[in-house]
Each structure stands twice: as structure tokens, then as C-alpha cells.
C-alpha atoms as a PDB file:
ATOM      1  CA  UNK A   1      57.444  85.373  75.246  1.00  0.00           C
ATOM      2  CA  UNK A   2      57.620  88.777  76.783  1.00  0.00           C
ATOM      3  CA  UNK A   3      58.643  91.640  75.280  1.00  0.00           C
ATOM      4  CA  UNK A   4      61.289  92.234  78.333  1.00  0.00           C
ATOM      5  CA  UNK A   5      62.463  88.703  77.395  1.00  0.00           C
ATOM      6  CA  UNK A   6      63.418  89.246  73.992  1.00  0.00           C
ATOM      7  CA  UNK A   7      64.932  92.300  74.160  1.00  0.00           C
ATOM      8  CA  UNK A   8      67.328  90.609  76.866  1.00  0.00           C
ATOM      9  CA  UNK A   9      67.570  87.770  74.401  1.00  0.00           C
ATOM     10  CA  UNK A  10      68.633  89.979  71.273  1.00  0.00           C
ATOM     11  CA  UNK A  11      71.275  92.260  73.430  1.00  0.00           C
ATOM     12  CA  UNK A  12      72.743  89.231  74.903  1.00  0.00           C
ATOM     13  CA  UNK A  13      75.432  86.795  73.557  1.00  0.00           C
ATOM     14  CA  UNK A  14      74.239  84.063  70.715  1.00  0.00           C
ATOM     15  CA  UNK A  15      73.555  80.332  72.157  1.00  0.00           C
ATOM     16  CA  UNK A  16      74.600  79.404  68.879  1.00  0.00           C
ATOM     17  CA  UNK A  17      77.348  80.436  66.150  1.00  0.00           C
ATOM     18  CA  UNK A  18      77.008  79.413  62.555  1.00  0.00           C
ATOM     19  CA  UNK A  19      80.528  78.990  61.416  1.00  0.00           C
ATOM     20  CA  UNK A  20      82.065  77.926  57.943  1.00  0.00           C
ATOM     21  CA  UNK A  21      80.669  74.388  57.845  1.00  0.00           C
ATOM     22  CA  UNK A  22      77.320  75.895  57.534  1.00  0.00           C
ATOM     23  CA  UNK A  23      74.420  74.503  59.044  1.00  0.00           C
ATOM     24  CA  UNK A  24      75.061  70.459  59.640  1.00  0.00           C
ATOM     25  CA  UNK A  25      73.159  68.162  61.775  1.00  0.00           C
ATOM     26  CA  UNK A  26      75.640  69.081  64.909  1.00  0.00           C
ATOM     27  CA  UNK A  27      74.577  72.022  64.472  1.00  0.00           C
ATOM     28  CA  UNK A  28      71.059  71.501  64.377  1.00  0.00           C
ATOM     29  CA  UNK A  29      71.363  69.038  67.452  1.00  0.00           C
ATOM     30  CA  UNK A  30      72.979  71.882  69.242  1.00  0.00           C
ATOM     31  CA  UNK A  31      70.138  74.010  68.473  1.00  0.00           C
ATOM     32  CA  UNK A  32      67.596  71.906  69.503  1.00  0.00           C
ATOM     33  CA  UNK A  33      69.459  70.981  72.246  1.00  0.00           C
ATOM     34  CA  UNK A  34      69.424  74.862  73.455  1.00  0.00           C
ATOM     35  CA  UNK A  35      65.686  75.444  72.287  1.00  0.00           C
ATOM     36  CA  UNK A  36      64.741  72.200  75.371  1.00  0.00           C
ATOM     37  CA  UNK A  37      66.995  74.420  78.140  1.00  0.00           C
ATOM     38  CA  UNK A  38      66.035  78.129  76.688  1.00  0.00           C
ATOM     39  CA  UNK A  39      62.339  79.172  75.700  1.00  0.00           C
ATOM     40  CA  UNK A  40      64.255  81.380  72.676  1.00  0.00           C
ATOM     41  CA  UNK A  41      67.917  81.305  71.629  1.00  0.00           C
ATOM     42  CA  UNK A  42      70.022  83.871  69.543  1.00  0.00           C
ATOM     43  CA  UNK A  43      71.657  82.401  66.667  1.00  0.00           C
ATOM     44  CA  UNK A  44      74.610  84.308  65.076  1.00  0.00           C
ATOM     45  CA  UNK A  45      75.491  83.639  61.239  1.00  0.00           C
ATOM     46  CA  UNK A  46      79.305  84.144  60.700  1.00  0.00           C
ATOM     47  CA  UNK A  47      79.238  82.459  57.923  1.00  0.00           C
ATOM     48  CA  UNK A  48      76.589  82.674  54.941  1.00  0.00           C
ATOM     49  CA  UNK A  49      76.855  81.408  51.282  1.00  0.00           C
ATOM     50  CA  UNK A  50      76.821  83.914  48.637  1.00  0.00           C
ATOM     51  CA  UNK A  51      73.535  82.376  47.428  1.00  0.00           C
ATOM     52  CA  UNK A  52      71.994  82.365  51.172  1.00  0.00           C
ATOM     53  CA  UNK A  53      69.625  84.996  52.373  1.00  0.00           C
ATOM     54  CA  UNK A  54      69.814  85.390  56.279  1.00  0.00           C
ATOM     55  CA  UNK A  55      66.055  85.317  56.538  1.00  0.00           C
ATOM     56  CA  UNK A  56      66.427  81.479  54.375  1.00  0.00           C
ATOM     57  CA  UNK A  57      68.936  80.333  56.437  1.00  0.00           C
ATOM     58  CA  UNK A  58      66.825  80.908  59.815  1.00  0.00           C
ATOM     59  CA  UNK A  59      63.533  79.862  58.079  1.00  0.00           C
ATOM     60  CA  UNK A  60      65.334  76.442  57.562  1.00  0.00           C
ATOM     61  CA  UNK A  61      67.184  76.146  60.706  1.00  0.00           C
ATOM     62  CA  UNK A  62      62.897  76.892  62.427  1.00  0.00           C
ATOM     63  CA  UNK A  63      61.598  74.265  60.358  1.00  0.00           C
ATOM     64  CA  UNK A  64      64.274  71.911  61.189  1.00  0.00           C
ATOM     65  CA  UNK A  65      64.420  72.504  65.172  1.00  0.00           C
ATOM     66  CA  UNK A  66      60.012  72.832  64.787  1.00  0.00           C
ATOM     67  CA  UNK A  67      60.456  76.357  66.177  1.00  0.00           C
ATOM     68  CA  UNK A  68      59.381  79.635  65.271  1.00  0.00           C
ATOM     69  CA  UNK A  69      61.446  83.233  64.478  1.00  0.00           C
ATOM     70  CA  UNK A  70      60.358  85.782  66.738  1.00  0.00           C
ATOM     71  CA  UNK A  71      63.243  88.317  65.001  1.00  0.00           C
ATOM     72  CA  UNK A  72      65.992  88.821  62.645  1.00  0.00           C
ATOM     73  CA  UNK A  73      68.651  91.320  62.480  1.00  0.00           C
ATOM     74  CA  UNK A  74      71.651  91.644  60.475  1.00  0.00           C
ATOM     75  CA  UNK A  75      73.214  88.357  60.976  1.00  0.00           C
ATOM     76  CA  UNK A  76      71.473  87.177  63.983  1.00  0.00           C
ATOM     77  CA  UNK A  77      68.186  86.055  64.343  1.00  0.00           C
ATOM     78  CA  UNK A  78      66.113  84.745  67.557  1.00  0.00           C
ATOM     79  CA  UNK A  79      64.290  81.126  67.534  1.00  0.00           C
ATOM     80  CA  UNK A  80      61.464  80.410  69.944  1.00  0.00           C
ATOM     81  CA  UNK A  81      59.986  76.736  71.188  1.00  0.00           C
ATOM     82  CA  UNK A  82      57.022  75.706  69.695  1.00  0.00           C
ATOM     83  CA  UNK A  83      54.548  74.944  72.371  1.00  0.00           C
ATOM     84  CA  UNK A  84      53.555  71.530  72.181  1.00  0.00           C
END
């Protein structure tokens, strides 16, 4: 991914929004579902658990949807493809 890419990627609107049910396996469908139309999406975090780190949160939602974090920041973080 280009650099131009990302940074159009992290200024943009989120493909995805986290809301109070957490992450369930919609929501993982959903991203996966984005991650086969976008090469990277931006996934906004509305809603975290006390006990939940941001950087845990998009470390499970990569392993789950076999991508990769290219960035996190603040409550958002970007997910890229895996090249297969």
C-alpha cells in the first residue's frame, strides 16, 4: 500500500464502526466482507471495554479477518489484506 493511499484511508470515513455489542461475528463478516472490496479499511471503536486496549482489540479483529494493521490512532485503526 502506498503511502498516498493510507493517508487517504486514515482522513477518510471508517468502513466499519464498532458499536456496544462489541466485536461479534457480524461484525467480523462485515469486515471481511470490506477487506475483499477495499485493499485497507478504517475501523472506528465507539465502544471499548474497560479491560480492552485499542491496540488488543485490532490485533484480534487482524487475526480474525487474516489481515494485517498498517496503523492505529486513538480509536481508529487501519486493516490491510493479506496477500495471498
Amino acid at each position: 500500500m502506498r503511502r498516498k493511499d493510507l493517508g487517504r484511508i486514515i482522513h477518510g470515513h471508517p468502513h466499519v464502526i464498532v458499536g456496544k455489542q462489541y466485536i461479534t461475528d457480524a461484525l467480523l463478516e462485515e469486515v471481511k466482507r470490506q477487506l475483499e472490496v477495499h485493499n485497507a479499511i478504517k475501523v472506528k471503536f465507539n465502544y471499548l471495554p474497560e479491560e480492552v486496549r485499542i491496540s488488543d482489540a485490532a490485533n484480534y479483529l487482524a487475526e480474525k479477518s487474516k489481515s494485517r494493521i498498517r496503523d492505529v490512532r486513538g480509536k481508529t485503526c487501519v486493516l490491510e489484506r493479506l496477500k495471498s
